[in-house]
N, C-alpha and C. Protein backbone atom coordinates (compact mmCIF):
# COMPACT_ATOMS: atom_id res chain seq x y z
N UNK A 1 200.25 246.51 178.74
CA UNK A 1 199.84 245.23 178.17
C UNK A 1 201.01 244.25 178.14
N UNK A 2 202.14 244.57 177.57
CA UNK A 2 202.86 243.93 178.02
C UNK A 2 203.68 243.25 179.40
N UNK A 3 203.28 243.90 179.90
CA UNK A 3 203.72 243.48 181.09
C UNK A 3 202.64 242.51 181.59
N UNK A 4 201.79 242.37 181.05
CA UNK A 4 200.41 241.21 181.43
C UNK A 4 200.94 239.85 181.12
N UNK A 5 201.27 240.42 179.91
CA UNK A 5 201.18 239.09 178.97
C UNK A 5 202.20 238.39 179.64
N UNK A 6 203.54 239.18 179.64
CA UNK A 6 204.70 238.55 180.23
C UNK A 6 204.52 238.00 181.44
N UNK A 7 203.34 238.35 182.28
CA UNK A 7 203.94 237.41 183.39
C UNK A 7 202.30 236.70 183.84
N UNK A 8 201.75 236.68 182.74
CA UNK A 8 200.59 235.27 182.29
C UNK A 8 201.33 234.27 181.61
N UNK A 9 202.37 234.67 180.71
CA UNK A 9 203.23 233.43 180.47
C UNK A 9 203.88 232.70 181.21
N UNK A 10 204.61 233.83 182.14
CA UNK A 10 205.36 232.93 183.35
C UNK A 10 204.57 232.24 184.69
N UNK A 11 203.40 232.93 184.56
CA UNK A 11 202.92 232.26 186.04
C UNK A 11 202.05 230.76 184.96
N UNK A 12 201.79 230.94 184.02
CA UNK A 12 200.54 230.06 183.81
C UNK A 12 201.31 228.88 182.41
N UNK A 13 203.23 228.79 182.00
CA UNK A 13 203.69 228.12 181.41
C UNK A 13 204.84 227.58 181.58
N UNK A 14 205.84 226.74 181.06
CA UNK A 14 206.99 226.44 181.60
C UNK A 14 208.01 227.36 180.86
N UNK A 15 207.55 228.53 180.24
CA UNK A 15 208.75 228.90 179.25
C UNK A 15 209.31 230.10 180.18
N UNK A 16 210.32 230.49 179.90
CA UNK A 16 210.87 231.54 180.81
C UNK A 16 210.83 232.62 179.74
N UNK A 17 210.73 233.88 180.22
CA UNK A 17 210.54 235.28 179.48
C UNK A 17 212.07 235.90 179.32
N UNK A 18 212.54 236.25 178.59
CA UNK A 18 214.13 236.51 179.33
C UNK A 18 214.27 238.23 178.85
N UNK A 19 213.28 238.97 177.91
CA UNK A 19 213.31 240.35 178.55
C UNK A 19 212.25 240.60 177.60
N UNK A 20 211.49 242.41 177.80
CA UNK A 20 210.59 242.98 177.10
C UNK A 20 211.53 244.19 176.60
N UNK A 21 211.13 244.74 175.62
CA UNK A 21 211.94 245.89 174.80
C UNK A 21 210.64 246.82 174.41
N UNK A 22 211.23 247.83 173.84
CA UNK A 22 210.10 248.77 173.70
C UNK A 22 209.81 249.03 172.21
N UNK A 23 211.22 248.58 171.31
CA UNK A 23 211.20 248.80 170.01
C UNK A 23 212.12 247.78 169.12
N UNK A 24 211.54 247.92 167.58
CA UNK A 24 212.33 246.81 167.11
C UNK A 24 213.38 246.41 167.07
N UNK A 25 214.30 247.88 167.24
CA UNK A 25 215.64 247.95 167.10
C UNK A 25 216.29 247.37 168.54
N UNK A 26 215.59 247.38 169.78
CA UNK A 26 216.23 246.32 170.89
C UNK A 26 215.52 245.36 171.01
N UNK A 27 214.79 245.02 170.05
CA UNK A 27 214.22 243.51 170.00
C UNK A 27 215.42 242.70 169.38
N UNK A 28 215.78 243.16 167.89
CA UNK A 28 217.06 242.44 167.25
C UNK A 28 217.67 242.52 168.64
N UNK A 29 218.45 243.22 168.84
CA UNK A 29 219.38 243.56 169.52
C UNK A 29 219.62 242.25 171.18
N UNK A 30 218.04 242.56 171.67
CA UNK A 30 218.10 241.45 172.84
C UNK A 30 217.70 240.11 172.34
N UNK A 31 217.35 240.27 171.28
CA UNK A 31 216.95 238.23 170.76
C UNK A 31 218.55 237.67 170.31
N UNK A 32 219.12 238.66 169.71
CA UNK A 32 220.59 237.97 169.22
C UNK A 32 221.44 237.75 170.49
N UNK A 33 221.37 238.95 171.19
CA UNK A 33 222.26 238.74 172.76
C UNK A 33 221.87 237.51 173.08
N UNK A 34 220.15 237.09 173.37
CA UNK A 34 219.73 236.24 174.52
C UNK A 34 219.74 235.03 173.37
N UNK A 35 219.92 234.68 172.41
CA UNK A 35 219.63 233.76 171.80
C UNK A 35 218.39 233.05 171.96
N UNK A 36 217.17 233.18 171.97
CA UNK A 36 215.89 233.18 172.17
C UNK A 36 215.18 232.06 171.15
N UNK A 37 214.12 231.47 171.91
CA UNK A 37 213.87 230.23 170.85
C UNK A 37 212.31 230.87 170.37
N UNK A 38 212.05 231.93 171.27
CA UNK A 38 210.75 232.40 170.72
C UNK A 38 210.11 234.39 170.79
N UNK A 39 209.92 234.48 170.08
CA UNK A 39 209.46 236.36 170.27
C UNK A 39 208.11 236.48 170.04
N UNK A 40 207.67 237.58 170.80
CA UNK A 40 206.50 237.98 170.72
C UNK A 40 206.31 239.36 170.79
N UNK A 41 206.36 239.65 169.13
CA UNK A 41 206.66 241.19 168.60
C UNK A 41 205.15 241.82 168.45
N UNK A 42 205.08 243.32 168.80
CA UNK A 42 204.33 243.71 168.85
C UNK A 42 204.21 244.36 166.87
N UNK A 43 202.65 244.68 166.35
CA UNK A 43 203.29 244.76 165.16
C UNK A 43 202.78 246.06 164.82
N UNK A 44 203.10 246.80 166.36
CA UNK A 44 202.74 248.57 166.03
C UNK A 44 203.94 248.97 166.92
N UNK A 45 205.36 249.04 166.65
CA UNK A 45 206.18 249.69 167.55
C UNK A 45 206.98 251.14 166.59
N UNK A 46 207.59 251.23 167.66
CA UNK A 46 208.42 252.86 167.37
C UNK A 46 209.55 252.32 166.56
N UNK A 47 210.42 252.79 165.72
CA UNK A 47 211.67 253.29 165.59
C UNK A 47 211.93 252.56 164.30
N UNK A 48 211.34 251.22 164.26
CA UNK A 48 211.40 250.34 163.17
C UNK A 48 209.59 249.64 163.00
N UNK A 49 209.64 249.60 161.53
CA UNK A 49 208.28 248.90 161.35
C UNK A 49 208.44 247.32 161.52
N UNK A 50 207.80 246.77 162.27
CA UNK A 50 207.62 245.58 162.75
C UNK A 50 207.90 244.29 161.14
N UNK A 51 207.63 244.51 160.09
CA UNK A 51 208.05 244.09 159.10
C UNK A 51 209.71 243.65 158.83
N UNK A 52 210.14 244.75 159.08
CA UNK A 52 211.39 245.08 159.23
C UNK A 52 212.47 244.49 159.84
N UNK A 53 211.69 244.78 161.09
CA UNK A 53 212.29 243.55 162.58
C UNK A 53 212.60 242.54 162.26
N UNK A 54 210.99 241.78 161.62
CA UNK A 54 210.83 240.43 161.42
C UNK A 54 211.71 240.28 160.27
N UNK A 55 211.86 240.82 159.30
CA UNK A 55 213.01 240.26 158.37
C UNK A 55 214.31 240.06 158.50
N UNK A 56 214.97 241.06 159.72
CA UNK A 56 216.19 241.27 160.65
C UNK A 56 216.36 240.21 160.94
N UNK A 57 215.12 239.56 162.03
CA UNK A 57 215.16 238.48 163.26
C UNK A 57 215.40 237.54 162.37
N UNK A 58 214.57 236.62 161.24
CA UNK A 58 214.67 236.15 160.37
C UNK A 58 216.01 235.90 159.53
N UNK A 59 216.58 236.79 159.49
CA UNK A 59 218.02 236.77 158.32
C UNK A 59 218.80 236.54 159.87
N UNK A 60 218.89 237.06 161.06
CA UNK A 60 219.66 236.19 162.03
C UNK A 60 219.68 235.56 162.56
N UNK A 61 218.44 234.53 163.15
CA UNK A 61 217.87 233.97 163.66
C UNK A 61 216.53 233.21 162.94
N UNK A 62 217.17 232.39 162.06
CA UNK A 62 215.39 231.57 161.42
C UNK A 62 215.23 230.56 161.78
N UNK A 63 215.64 230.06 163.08
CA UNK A 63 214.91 229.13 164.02
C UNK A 63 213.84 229.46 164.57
N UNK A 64 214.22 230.96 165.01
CA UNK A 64 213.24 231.86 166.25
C UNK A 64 211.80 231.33 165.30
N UNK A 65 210.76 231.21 166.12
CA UNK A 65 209.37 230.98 165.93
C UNK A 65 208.92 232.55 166.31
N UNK A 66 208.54 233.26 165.85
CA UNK A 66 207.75 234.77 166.07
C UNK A 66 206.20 234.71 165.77
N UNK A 67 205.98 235.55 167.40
CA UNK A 67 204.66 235.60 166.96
C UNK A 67 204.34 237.36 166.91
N UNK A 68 203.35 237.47 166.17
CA UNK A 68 202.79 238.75 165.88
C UNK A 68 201.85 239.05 167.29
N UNK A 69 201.70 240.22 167.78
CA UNK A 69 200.34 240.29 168.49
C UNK A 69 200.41 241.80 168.36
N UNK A 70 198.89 242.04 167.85
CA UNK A 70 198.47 243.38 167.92
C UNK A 70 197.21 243.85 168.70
N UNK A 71 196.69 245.42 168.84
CA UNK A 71 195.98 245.45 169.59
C UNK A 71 194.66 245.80 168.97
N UNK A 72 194.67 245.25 167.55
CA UNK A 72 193.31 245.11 166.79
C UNK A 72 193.33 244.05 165.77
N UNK A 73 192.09 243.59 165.01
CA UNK A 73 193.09 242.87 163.82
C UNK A 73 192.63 243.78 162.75
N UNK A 74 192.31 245.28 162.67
CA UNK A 74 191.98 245.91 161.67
C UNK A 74 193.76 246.53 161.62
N UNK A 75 194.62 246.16 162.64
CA UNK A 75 196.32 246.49 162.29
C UNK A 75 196.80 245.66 161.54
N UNK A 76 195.92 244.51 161.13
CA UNK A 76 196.97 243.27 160.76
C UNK A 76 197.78 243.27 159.22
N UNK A 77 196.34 244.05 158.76
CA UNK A 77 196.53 244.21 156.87
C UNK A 77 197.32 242.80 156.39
N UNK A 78 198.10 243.30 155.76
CA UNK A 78 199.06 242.09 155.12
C UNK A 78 200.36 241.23 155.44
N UNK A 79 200.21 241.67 157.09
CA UNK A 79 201.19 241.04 157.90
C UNK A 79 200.87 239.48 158.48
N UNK A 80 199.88 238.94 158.08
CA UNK A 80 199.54 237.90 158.83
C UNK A 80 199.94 236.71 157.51
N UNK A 81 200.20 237.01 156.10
CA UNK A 81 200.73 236.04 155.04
C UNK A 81 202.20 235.30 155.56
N UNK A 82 202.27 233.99 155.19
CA UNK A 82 203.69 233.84 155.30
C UNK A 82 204.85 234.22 154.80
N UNK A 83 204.85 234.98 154.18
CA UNK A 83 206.06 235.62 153.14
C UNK A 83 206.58 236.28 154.34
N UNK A 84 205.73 237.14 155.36
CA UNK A 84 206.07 238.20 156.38
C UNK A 84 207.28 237.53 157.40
N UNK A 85 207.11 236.67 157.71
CA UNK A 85 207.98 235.81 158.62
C UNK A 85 207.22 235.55 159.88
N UNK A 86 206.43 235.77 159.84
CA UNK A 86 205.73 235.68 161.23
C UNK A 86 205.19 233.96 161.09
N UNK A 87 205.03 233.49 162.42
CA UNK A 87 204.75 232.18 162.48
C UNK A 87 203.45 232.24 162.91
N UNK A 88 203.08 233.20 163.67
CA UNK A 88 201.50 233.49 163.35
C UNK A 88 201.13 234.50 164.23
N UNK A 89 200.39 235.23 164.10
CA UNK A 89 199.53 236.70 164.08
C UNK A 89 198.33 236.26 165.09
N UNK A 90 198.09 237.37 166.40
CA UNK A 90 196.86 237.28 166.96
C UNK A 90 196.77 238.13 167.25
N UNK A 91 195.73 239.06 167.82
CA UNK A 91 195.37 239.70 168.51
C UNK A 91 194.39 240.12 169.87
N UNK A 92 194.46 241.21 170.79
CA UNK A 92 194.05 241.37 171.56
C UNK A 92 192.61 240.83 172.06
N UNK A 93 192.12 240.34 171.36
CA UNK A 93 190.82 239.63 170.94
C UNK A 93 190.77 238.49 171.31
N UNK A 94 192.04 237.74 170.94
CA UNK A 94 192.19 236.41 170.74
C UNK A 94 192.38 235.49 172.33
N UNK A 95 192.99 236.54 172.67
CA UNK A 95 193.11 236.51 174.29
C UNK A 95 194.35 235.82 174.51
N UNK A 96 194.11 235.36 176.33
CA UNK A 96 195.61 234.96 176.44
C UNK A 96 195.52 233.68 176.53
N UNK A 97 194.64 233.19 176.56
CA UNK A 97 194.56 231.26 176.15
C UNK A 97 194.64 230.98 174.96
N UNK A 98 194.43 231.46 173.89
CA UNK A 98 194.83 231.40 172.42
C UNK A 98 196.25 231.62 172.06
N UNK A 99 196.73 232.76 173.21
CA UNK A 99 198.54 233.05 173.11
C UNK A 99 198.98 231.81 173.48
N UNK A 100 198.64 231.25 174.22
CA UNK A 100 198.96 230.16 175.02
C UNK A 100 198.63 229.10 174.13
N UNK A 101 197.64 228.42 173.71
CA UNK A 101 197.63 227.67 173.15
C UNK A 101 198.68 228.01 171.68
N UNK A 102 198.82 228.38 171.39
CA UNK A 102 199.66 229.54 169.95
C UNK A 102 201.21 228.82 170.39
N UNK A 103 201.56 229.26 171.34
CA UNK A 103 202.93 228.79 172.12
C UNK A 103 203.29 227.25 172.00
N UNK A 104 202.62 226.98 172.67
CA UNK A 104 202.25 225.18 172.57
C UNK A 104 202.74 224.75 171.08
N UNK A 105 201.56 225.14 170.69
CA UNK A 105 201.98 224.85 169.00
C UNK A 105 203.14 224.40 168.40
N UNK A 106 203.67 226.00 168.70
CA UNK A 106 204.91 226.31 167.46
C UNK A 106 206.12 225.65 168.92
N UNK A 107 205.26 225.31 170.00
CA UNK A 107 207.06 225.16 170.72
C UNK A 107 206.84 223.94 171.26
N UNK A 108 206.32 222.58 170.86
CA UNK A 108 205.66 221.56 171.82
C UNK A 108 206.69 221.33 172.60
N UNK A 109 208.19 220.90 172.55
CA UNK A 109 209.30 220.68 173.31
C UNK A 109 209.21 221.38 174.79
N UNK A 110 209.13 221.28 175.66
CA UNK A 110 208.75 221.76 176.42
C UNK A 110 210.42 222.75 176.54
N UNK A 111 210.68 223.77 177.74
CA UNK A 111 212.49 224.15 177.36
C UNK A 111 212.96 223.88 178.95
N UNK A 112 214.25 223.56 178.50
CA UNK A 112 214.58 222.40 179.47
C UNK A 112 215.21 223.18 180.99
N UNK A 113 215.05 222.20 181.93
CA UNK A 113 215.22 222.97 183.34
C UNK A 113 216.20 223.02 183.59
């Protein structure tokens, strides 16, 4: 799935993808390296609870705009409030024109060539 998404973003937006990770702990890890203006955390991963991440990414990075995406919204429980840090929550449901429109949103600036 990820690998969909990632390159429905790139063929079908102007934003560039600059890597996928498998867990929270190289999500911090590659958003601080890459200095990243946007993430798109999954909010069922291994090693760290996605909560977690987001409070990480957050305390180093609270520019980053994060989005949640899961692969139900019966995963979402109480992750979709703003207290969580997430800038907003969708799921597999929602599809990838809603990701897309979602993007838009939180990033109207287009990022520069």
């Amino acid at each position: 799935m990820r690998g969909a998404v990632r390159h429905f973003i790139e063929a079908t937006t102007p934003y560039k993808v600059c890597d996928a990770v498998d867990d929270g702990v190289s999500a911090i890890h590659k958003a601080t390296e890459a200095r990243c203006d946007l993430i798109l955390l999954n909010l069922s991963m291994p090693l760290q609870d996605s909560l977690v991440t987001v409070s990480l990414l957050r305390s180093k990075l609270p520019h980053v705009k994060i989005v949640g995406f899961s692969a139900s919204s019966a995963d979402l429980g109480n992750q979709v409030s703003p207290e969580t840090g997430f800038d907003a929550v969708l799921t597999n449901q929602d599809g990838l024109s809603e990701l897309v429109a979602t993007l838009k949103a939180l990033m109207p600036k287009l990022p520069q060539e």
